[in-house]
C-alpha atoms as a PDB file:
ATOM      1  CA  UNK A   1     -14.484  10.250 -15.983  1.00  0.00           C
ATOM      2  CA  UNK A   2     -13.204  13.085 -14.408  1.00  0.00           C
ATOM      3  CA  UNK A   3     -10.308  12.977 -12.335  1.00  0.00           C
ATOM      4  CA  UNK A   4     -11.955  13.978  -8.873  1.00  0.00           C
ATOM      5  CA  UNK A   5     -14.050  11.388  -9.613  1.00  0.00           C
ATOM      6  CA  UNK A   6     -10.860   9.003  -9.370  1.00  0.00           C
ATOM      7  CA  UNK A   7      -9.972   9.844  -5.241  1.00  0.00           C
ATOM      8  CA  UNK A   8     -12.046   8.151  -3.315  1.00  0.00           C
ATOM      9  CA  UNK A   9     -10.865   9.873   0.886  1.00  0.00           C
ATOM     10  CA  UNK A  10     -10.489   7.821   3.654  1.00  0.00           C
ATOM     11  CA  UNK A  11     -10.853   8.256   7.137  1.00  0.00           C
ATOM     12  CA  UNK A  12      -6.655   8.764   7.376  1.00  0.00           C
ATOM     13  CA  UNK A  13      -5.580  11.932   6.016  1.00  0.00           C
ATOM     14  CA  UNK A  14      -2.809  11.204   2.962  1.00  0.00           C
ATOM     15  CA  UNK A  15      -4.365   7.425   1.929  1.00  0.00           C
ATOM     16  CA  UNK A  16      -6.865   7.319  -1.338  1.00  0.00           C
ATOM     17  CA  UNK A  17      -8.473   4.454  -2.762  1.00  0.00           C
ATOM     18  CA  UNK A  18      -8.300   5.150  -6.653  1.00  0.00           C
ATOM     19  CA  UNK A  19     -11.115   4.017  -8.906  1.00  0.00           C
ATOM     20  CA  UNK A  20      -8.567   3.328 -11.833  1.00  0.00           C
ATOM     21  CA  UNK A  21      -9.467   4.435 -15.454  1.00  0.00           C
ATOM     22  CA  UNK A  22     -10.349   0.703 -16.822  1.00  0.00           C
ATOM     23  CA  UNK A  23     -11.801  -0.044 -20.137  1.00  0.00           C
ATOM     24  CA  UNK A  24     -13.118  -3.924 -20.849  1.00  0.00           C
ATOM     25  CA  UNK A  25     -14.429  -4.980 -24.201  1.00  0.00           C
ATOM     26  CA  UNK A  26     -14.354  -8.492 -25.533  1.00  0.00           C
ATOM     27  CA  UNK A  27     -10.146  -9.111 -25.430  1.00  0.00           C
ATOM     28  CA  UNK A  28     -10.288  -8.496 -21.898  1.00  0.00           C
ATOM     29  CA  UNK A  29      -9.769  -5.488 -19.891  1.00  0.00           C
ATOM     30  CA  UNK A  30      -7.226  -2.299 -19.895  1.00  0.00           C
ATOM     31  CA  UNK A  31      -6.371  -0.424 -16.832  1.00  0.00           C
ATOM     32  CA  UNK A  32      -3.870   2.472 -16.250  1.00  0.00           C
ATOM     33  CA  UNK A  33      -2.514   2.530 -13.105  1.00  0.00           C
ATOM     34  CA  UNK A  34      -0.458   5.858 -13.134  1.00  0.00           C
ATOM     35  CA  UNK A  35      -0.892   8.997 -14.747  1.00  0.00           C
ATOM     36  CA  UNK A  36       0.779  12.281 -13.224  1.00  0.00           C
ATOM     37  CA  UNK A  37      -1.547  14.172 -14.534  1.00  0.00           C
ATOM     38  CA  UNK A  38      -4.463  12.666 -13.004  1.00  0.00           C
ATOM     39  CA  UNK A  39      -2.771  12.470  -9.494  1.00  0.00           C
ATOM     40  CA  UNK A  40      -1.849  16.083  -9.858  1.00  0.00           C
ATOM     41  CA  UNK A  41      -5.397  17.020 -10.560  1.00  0.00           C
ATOM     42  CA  UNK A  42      -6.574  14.914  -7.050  1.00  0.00           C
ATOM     43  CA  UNK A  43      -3.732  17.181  -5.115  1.00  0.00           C
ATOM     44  CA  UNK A  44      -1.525  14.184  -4.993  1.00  0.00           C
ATOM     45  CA  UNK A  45       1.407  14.568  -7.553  1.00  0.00           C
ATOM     46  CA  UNK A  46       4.396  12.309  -7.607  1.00  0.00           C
ATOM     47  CA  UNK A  47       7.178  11.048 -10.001  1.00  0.00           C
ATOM     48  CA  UNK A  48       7.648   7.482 -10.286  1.00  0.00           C
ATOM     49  CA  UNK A  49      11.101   6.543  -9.678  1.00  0.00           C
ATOM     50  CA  UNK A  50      10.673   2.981  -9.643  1.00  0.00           C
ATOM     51  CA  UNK A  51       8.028   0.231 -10.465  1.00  0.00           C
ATOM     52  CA  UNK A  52       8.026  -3.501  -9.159  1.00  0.00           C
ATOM     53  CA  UNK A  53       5.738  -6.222  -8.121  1.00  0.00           C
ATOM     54  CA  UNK A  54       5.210  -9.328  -5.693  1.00  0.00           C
ATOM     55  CA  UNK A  55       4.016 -12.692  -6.537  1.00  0.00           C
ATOM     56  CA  UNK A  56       2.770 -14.242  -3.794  1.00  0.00           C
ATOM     57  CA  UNK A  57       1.446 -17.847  -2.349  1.00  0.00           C
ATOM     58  CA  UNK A  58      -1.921 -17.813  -0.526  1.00  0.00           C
ATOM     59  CA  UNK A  59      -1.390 -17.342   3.428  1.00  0.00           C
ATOM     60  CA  UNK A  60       1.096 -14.834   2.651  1.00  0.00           C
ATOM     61  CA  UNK A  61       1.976 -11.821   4.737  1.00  0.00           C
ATOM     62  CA  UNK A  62       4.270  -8.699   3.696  1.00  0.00           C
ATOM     63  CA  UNK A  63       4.239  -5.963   5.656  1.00  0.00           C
ATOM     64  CA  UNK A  64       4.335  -3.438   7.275  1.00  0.00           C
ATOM     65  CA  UNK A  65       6.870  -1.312   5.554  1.00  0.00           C
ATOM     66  CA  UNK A  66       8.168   2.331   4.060  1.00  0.00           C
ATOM     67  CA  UNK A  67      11.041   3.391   4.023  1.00  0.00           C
ATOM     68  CA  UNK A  68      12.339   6.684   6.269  1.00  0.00           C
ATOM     69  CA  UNK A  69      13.364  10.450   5.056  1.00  0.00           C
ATOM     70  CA  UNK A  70      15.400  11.251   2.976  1.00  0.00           C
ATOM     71  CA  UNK A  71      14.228   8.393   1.119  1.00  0.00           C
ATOM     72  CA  UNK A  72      10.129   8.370   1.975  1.00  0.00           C
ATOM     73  CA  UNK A  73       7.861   7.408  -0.740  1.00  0.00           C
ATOM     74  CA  UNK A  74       4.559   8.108  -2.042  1.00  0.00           C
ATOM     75  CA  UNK A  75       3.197   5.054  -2.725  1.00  0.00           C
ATOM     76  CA  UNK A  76       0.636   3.033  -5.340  1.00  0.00           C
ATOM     77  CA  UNK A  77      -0.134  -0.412  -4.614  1.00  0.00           C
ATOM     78  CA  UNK A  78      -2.458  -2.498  -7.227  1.00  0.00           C
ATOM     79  CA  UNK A  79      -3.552  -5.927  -7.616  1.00  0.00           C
ATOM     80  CA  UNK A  80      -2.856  -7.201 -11.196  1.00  0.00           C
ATOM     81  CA  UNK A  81      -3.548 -11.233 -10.274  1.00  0.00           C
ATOM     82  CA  UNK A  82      -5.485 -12.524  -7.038  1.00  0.00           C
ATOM     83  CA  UNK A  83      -6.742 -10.988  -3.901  1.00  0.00           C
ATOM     84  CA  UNK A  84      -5.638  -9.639  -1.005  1.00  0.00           C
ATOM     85  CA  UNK A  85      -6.163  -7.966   2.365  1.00  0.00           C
ATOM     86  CA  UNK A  86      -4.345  -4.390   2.763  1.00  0.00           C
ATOM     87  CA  UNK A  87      -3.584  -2.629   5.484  1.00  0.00           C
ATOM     88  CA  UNK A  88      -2.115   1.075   6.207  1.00  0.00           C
ATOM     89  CA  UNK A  89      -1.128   2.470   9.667  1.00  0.00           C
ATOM     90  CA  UNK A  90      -0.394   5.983   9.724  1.00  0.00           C
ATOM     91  CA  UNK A  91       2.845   6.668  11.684  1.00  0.00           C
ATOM     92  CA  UNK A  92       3.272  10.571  11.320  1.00  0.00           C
ATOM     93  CA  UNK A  93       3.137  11.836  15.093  1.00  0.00           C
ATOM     94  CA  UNK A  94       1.377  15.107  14.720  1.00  0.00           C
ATOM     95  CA  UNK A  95      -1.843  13.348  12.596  1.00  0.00           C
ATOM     96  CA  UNK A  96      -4.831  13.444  14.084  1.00  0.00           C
ATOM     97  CA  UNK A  97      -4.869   9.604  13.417  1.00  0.00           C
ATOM     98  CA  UNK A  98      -1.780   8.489  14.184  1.00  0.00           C
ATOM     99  CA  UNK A  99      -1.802   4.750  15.391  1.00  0.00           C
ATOM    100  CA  UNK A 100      -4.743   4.261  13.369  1.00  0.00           C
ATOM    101  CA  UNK A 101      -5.093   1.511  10.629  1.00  0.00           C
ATOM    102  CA  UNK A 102      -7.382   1.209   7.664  1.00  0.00           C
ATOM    103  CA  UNK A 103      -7.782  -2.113   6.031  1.00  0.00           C
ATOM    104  CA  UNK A 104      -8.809  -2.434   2.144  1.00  0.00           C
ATOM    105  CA  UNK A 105     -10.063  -5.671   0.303  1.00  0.00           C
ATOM    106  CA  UNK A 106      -8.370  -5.208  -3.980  1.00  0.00           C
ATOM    107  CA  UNK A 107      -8.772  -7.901  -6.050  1.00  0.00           C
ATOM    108  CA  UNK A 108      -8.053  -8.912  -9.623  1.00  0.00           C
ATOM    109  CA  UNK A 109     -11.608  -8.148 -10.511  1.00  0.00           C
ATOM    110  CA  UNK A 110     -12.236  -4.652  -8.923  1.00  0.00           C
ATOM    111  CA  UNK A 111     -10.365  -1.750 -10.627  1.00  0.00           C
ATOM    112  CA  UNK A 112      -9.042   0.063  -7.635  1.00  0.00           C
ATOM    113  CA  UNK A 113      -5.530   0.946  -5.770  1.00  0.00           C
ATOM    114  CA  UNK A 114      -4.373   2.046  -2.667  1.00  0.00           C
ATOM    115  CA  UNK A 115      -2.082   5.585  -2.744  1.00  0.00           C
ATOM    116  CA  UNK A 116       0.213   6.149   0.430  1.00  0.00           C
ATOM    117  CA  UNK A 117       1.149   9.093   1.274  1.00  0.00           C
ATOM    118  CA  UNK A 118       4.594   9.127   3.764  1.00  0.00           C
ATOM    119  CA  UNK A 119       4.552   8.460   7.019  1.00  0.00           C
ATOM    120  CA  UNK A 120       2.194   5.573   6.475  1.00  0.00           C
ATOM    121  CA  UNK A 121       2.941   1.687   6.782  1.00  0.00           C
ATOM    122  CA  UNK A 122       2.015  -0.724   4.312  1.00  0.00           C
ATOM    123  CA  UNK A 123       1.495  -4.595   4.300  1.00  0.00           C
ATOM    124  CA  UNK A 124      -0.959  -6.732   2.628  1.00  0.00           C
ATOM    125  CA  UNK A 125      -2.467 -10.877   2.879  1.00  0.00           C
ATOM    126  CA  UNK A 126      -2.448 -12.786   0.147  1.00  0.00           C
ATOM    127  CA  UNK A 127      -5.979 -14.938  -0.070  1.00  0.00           C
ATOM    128  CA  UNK A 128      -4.924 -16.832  -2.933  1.00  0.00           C
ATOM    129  CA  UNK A 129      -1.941 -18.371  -4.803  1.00  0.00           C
ATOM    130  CA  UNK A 130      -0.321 -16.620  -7.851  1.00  0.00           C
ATOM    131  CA  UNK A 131      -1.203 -12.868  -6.410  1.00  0.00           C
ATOM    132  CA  UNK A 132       0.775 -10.456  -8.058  1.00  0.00           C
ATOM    133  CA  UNK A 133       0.564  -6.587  -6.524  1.00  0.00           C
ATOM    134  CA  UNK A 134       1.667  -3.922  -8.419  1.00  0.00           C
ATOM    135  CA  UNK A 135       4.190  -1.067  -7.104  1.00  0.00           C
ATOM    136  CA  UNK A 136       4.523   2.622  -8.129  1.00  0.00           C
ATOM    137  CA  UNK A 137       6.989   4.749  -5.662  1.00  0.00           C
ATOM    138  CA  UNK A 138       8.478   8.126  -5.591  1.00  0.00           C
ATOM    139  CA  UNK A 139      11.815   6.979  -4.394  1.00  0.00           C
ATOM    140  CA  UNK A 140      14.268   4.103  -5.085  1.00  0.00           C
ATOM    141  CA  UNK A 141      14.742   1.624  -2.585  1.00  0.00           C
ATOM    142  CA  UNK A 142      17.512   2.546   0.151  1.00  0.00           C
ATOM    143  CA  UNK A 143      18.042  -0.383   2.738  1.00  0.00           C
ATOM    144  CA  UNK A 144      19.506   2.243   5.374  1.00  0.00           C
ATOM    145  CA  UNK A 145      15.809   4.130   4.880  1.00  0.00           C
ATOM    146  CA  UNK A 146      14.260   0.628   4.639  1.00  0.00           C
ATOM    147  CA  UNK A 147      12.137   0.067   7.771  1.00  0.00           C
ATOM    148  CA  UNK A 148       8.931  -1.431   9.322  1.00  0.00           C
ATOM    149  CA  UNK A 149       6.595  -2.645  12.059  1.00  0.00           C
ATOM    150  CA  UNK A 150       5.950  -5.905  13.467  1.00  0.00           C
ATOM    151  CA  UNK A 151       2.757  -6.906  11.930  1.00  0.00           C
ATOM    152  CA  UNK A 152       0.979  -7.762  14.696  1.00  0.00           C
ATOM    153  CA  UNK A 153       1.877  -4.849  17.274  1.00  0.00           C
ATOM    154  CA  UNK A 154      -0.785  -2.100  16.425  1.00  0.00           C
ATOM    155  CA  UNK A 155      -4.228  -3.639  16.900  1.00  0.00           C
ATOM    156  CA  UNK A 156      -5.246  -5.283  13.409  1.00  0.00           C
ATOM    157  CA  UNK A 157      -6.566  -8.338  13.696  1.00  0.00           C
ATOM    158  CA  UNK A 158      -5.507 -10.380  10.538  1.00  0.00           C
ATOM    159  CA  UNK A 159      -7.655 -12.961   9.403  1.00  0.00           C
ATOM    160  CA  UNK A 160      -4.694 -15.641  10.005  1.00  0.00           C
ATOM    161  CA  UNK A 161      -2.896 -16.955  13.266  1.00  0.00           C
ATOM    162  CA  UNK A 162       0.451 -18.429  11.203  1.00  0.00           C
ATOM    163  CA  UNK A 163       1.214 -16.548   8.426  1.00  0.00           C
ATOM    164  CA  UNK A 164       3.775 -17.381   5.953  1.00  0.00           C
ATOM    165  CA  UNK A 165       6.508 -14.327   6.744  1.00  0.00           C
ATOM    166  CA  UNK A 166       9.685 -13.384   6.117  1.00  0.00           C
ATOM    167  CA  UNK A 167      12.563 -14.085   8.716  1.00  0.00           C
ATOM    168  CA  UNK A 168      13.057  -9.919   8.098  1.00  0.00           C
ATOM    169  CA  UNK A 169       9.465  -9.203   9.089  1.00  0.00           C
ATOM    170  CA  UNK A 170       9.325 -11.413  11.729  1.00  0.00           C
ATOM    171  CA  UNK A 171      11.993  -9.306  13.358  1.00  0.00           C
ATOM    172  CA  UNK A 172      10.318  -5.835  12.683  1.00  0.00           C
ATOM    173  CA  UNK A 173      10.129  -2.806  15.253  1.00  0.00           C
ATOM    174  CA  UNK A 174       6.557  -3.511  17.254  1.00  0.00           C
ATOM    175  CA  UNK A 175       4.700  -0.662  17.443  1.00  0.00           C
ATOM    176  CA  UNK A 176       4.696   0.552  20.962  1.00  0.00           C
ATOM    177  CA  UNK A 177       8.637   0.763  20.177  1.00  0.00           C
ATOM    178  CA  UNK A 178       8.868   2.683  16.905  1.00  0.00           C
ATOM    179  CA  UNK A 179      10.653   6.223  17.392  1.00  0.00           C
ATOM    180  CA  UNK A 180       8.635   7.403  14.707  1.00  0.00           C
ATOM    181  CA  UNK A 181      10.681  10.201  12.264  1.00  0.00           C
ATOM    182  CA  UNK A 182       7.241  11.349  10.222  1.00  0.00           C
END
């Protein structure tokens, strides 16, 4: 596979869905989730500076968050266990679609990830107990950079009325509000 053949462009300039090189035979499958040479070949290099994941109960919702400059990230989120719904809203003022969302559907059993560019929110919902999602970033966590928006200010509509949800992102910035820095 080339890499091209690896960016698959959505309708918000700066978020990819990424066909991930996978490989199943009879143990099971294999599936690399970062390569810099790959993402430099799709015009979207980064370093990872850190990797972590979730694990998550069914009817939950985490989200939406990035984290503010100096301390922005590029982003990677995968699904190693489970399914989810996720959901980016761009936030960078002078983008032709800022405001707008995209929403993304990654399971356990497709082979695909979601790269953020800066700028952009991120939050996903769990649809099933045990869902672990993957994180690759190109900056370490800062809390004074750590921010977000209150998940249901910006016109999603969420397939869930009482999500289970942090006290933290209960409490986020609604959208109308955010003084946006991107």
């Amino acid at each position: 596979m080339k890499h091209s053949d690896l960016r698959i462009i959505t309708n918000i300039e700066g978020v990819f869905l990424l066909k991930l090189p996978s490989y199943i035979d009879e143990r099971g499958l294999f599936c690399k989730i970062y390569n810099f040479e790959y993402l430099k070949d799709i015009g979207q290099p980064f370093l990872c500076k850190e990797s972590f994941f979730t694990i998550s109960k069914s009817n939950v919702l985490r989200g939406m968050h990035f984290q503010i400059p100096p301390y922005e990230q590029y982003k990677i989120a995968s699904l190693v266990s489970g399914s989810i719904i996720d959901v980016v809203l761009d936030l960078r003022k002078k983008s032709k679609t800022y405001g707008k969302h995209l929403t993304f559907e990654l399971s356990e059993n497709n082979a695909f990830a979601i790269l953020i560019s800066p700028g952009i929110a991120h939050g996903f919902y769990s649809l099933e107990d045990n869902t672990i999602v993957n994180y690759i970033v190109s900056s370490v966590y800062s809390p004074e950079h750590d921010m977000g928006i209150h998940w249901n200010s910006f016109g999603f509509k969420w397939p869930v009325h009482n999500p289970v949800i942090s006290d933290r992102d209960k409490n986020l910035t609604k959208f109308t509000e955010f003084i946006s820095m991107f």
